[in-house]
C-alpha atoms as a PDB file:
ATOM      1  CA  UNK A   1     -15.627  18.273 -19.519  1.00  0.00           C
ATOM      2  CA  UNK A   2     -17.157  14.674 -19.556  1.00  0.00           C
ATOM      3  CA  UNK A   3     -14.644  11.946 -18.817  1.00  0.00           C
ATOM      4  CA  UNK A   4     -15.151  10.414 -21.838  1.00  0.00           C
ATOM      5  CA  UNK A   5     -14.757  13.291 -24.208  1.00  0.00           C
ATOM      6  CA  UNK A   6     -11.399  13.762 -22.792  1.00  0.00           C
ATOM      7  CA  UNK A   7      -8.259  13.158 -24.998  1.00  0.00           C
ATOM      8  CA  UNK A   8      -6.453  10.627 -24.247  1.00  0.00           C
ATOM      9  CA  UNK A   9      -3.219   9.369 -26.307  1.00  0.00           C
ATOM     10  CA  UNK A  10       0.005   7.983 -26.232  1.00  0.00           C
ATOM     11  CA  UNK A  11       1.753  10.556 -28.817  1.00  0.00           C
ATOM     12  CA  UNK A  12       3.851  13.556 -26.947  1.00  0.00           C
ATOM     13  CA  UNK A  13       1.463  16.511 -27.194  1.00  0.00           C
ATOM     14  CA  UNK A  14       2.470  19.858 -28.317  1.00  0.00           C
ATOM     15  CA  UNK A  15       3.810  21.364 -25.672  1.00  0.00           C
ATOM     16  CA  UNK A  16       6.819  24.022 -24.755  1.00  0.00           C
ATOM     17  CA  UNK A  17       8.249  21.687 -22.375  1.00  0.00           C
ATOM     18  CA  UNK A  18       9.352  17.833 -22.902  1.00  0.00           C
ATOM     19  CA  UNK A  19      10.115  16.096 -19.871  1.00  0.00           C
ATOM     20  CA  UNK A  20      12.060  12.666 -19.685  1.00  0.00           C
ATOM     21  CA  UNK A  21      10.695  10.485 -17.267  1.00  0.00           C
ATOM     22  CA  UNK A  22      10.199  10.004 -13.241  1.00  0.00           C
ATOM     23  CA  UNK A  23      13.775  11.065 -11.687  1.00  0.00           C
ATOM     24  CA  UNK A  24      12.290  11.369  -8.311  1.00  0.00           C
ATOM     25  CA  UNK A  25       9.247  11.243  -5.939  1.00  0.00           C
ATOM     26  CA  UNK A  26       9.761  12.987  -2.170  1.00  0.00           C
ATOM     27  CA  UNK A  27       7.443  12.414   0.734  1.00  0.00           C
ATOM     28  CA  UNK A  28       7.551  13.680   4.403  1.00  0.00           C
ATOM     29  CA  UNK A  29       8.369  10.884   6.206  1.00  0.00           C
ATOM     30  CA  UNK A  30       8.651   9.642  10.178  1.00  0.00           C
ATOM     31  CA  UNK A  31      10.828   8.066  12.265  1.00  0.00           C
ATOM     32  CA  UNK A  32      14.697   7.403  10.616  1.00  0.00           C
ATOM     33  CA  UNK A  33      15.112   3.705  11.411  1.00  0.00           C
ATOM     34  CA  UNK A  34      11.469   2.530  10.912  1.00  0.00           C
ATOM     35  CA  UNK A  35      11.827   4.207   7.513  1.00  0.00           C
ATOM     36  CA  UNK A  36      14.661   2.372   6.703  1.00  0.00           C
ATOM     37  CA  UNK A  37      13.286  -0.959   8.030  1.00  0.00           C
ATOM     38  CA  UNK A  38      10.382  -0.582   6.114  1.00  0.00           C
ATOM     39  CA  UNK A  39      11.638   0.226   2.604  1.00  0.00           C
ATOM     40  CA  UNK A  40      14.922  -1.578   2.079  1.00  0.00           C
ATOM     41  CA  UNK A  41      14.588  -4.076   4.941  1.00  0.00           C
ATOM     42  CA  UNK A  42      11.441  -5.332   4.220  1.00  0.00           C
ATOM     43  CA  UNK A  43      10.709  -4.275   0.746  1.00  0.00           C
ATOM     44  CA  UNK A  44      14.197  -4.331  -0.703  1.00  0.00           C
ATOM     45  CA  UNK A  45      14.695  -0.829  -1.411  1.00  0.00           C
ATOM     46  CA  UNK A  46      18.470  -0.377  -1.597  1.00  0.00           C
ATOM     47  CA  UNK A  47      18.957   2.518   0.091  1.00  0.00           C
ATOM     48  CA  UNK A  48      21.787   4.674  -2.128  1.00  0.00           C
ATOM     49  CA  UNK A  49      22.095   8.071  -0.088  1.00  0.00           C
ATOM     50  CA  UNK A  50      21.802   9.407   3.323  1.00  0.00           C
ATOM     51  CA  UNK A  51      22.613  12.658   4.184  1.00  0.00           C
ATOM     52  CA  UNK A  52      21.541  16.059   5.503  1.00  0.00           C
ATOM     53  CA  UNK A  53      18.757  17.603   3.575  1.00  0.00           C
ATOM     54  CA  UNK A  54      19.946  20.688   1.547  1.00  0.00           C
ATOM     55  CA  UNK A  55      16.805  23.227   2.829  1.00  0.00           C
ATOM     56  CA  UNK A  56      16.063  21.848   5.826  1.00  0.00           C
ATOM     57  CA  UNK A  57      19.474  20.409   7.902  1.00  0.00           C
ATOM     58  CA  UNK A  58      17.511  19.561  11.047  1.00  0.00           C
ATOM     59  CA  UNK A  59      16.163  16.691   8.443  1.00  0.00           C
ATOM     60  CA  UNK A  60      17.958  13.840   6.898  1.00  0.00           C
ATOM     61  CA  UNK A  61      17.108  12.844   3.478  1.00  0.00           C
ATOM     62  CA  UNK A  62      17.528   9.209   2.711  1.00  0.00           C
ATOM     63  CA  UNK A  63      16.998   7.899  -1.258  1.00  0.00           C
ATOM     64  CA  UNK A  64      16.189   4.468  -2.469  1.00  0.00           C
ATOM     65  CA  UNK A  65      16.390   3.005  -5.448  1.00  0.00           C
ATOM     66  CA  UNK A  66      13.109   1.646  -6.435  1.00  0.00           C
ATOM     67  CA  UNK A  67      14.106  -1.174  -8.460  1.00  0.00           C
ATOM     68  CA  UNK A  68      14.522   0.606 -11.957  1.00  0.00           C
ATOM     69  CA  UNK A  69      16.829   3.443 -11.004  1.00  0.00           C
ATOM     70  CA  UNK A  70      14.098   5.443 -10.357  1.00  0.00           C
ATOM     71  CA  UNK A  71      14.495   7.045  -7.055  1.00  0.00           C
ATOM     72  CA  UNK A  72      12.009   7.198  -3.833  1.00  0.00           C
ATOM     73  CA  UNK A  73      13.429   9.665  -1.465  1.00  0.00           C
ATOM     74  CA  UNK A  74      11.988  10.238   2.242  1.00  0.00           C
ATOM     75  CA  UNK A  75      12.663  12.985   4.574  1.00  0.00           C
ATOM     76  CA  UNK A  76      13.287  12.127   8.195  1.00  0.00           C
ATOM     77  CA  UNK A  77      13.994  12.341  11.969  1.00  0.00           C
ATOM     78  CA  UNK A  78      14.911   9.833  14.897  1.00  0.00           C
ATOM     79  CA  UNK A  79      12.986  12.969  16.509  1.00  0.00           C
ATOM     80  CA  UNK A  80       9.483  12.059  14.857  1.00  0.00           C
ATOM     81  CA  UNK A  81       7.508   8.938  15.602  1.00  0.00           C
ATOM     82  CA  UNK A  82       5.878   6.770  12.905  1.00  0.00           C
ATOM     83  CA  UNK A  83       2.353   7.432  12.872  1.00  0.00           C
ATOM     84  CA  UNK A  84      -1.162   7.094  11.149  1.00  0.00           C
ATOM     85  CA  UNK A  85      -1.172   9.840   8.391  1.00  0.00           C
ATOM     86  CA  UNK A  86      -4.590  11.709   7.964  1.00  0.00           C
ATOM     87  CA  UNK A  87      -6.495  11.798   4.437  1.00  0.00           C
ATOM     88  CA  UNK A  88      -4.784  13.490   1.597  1.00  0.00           C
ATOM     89  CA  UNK A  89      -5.741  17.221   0.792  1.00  0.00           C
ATOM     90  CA  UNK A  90      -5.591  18.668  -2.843  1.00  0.00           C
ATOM     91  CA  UNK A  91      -2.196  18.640  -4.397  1.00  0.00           C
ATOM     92  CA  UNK A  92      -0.798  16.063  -1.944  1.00  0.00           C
ATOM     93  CA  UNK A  93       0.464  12.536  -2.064  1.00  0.00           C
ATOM     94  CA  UNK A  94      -2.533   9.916  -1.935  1.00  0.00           C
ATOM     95  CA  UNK A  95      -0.864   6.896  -2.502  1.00  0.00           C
ATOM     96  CA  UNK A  96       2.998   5.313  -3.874  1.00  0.00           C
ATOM     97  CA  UNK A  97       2.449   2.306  -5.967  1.00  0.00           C
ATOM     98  CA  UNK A  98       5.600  -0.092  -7.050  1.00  0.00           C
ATOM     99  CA  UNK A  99       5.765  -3.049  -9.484  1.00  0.00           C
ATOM    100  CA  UNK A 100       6.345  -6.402  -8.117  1.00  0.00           C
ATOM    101  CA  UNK A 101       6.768  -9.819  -9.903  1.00  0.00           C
ATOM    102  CA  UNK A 102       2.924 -11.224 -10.093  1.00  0.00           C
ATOM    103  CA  UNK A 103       4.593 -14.595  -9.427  1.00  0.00           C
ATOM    104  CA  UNK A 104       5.255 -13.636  -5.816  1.00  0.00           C
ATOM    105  CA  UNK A 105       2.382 -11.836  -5.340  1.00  0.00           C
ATOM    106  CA  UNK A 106       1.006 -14.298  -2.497  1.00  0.00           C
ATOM    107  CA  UNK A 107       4.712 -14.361  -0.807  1.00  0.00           C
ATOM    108  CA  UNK A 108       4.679 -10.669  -0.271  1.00  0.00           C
ATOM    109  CA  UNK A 109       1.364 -10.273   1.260  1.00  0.00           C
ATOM    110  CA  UNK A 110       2.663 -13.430   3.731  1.00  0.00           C
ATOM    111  CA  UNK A 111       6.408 -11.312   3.986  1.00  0.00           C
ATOM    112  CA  UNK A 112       4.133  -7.635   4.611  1.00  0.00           C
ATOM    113  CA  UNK A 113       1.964  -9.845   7.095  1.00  0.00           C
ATOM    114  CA  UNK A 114       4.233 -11.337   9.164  1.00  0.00           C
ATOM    115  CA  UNK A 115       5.691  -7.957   9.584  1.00  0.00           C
ATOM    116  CA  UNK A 116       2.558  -6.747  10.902  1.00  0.00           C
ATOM    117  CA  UNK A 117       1.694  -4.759   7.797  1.00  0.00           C
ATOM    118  CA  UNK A 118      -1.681  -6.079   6.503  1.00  0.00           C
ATOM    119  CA  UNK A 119      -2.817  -6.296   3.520  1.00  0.00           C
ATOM    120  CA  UNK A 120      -5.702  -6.221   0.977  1.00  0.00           C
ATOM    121  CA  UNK A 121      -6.177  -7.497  -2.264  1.00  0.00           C
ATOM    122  CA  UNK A 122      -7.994  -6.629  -5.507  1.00  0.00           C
ATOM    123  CA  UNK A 123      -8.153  -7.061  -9.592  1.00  0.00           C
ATOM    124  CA  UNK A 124      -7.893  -3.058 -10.657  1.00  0.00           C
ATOM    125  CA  UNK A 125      -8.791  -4.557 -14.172  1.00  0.00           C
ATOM    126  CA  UNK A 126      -5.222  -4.217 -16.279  1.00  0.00           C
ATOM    127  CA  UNK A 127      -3.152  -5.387 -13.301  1.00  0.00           C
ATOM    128  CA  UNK A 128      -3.486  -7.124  -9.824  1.00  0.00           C
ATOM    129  CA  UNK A 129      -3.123  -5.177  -6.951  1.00  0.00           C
ATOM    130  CA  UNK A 130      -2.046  -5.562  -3.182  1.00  0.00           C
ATOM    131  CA  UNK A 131      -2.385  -2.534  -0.907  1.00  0.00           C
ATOM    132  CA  UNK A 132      -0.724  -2.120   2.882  1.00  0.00           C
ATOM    133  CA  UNK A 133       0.633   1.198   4.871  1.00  0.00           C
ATOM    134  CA  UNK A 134       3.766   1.703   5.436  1.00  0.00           C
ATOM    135  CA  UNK A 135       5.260   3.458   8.814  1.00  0.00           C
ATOM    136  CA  UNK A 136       4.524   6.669   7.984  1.00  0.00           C
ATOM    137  CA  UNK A 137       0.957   5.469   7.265  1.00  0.00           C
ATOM    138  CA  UNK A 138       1.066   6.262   3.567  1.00  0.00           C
ATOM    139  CA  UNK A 139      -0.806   4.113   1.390  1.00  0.00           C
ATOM    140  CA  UNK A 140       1.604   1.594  -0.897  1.00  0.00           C
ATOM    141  CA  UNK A 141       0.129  -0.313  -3.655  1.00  0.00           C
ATOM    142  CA  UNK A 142       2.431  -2.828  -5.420  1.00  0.00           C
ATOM    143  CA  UNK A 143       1.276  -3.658  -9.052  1.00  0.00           C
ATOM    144  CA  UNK A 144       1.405  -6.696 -10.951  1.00  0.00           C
ATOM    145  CA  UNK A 145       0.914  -6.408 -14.569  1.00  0.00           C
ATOM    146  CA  UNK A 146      -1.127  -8.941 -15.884  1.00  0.00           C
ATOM    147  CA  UNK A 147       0.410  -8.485 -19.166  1.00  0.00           C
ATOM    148  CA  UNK A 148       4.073  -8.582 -20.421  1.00  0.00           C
ATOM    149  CA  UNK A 149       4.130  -4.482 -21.314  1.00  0.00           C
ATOM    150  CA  UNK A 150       7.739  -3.400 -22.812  1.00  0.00           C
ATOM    151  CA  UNK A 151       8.384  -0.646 -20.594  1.00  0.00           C
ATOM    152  CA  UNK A 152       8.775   1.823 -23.875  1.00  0.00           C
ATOM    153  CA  UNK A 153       5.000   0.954 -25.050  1.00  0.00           C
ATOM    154  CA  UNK A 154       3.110   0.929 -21.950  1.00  0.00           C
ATOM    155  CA  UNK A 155       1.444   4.847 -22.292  1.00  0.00           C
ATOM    156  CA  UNK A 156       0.725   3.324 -26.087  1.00  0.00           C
ATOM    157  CA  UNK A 157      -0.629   0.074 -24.737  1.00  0.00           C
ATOM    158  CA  UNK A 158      -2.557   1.755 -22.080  1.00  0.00           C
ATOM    159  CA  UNK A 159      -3.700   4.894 -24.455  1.00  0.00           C
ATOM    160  CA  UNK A 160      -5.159   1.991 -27.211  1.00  0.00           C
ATOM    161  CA  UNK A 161      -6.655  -0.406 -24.478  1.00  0.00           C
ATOM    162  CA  UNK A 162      -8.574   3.081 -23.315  1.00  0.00           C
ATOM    163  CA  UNK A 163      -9.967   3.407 -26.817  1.00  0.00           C
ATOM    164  CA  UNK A 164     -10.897  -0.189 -26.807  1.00  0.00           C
ATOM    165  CA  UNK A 165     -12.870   0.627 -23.515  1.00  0.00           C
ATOM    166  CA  UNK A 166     -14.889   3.200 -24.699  1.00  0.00           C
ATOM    167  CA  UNK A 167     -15.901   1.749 -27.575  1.00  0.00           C
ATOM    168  CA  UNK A 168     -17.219  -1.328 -26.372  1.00  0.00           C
ATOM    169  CA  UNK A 169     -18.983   0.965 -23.591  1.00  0.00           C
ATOM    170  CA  UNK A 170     -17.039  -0.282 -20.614  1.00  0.00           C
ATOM    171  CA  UNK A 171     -16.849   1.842 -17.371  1.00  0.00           C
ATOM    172  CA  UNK A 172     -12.993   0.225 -16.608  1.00  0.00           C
ATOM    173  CA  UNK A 173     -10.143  -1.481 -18.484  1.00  0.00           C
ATOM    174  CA  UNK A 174      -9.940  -4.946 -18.151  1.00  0.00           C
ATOM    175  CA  UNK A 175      -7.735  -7.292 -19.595  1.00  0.00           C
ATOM    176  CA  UNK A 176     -10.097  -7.722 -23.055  1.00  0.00           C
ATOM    177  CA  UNK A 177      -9.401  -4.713 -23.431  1.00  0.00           C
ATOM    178  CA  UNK A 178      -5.648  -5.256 -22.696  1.00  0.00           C
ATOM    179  CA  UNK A 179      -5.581  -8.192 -24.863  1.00  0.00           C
ATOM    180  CA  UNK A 180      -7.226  -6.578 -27.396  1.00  0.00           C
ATOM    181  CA  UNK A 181      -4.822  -3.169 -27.526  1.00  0.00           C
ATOM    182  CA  UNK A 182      -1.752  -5.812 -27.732  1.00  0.00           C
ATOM    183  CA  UNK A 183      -3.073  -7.347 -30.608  1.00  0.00           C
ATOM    184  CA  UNK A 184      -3.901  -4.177 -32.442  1.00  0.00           C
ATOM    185  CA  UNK A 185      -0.242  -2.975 -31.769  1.00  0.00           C
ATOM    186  CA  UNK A 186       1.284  -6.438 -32.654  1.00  0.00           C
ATOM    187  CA  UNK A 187       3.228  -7.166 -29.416  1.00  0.00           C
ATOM    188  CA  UNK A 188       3.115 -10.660 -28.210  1.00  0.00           C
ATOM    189  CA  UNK A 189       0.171 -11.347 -26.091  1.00  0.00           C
ATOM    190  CA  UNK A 190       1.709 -13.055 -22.900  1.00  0.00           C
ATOM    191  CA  UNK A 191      -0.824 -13.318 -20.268  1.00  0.00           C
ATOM    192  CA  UNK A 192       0.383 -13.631 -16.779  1.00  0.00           C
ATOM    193  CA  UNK A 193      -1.453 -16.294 -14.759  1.00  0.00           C
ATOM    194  CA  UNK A 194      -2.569 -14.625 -11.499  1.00  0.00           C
ATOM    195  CA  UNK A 195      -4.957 -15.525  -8.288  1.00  0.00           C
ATOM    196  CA  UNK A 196      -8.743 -14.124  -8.524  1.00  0.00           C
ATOM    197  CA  UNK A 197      -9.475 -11.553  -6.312  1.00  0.00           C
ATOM    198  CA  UNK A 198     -12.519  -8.830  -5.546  1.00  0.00           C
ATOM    199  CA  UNK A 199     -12.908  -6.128  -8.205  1.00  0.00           C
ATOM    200  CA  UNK A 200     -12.723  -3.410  -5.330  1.00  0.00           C
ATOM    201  CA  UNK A 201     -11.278   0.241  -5.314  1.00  0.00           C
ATOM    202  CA  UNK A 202      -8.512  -0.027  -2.759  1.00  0.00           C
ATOM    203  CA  UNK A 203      -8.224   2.400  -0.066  1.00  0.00           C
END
């Protein structure tokens, strides 16, 4: 099926099952106090519950809150070492990506930096990305919306900017197209004012 001949749309499809959000993502993590070091010491992760995990005891299982109530939860061991993870396979995790404020973009990438996690940079078209590892060697992006999105509209927003795309023959969504699906749906267009950076794809 071509890409563009796919459907793509904001409404709830028919469907026997009806979830209701993101409670959770898991990922196989490293070392215990790197982990922790990492996500709430450095990116302010508050971490909410630590204890054995349920399947696997020789593990612990350590949840943060990601900033929304949303949970990221991590298993570990002080009896693995951080290290470099290897390329994602089919039906595994390729990257995590979290929402920052776009107004501190350029103080986190100093903050990540400094702590000897580097970073790169790049317009993704309907946000602003920065990418970095953490010390598992998973791939993090942190997203700032170029665009004031309610939370509640953002599949909508996203679904109408898509059509906008296609129809003007576009290969990615940028923010005319943003701007344009905003408009169309009568939210306020408030444009956030954010640093130029290379149109790349990331890792």
């Amino acid at each position: 099926m071509s890409r563009e001949t796919t459907d793509v749309d904001a409404e709830p499809p028919d469907s026997p099952i009806s979830l209701r959000g993101t409670d959770h993502i898991t990922v196989e993590g490293t070392n215990t106090e790197e982990t922790i070091e990492f996500y709430r010491d450095l990116l302010g992760m508050p971490l909410v519950l630590s204890q054995p995990n349920l399947d696997r005891s020789e593990l612990t299982h350590l949840f943060f809150d990601t900033g929304d109530g949303r949970l990221l939860t991590v298993f570990v061991s002080d009896e693995r070492d951080s290290a470099d993870a290897t390329a994602a396979a089919p039906g595994q995790v390729h990257h995590l990506a979290f929402r920052i404020d776009p107004d501190e973009i350029d103080e986190i990438a100093r903050e990540l930096d400094d702590a000897g996690y580097p970073v790169s940079e790049y317009d993704r078209g309907a946000f602003h990305s920065l990418y970095t590892e953490d010390n598992n060697g998973l791939t993090l992006e942190l997203v700032a919306d170029k665009f004031a999105v309610p939370d509640d509209r953002r599949g909508e927003v996203l679904a109408t900017a898509q059509r906008h795309r296609v129809e003007r023959g576009a290969e990615y969504v940028d923010s005319e197209h943003m701007r344009a699906a905003l408009e169309e749906l009568g939210i306020e267009v408030v444009e956030r004012e954010i640093g130029d950076a290379p149109a790349g794809r990331g890792r």
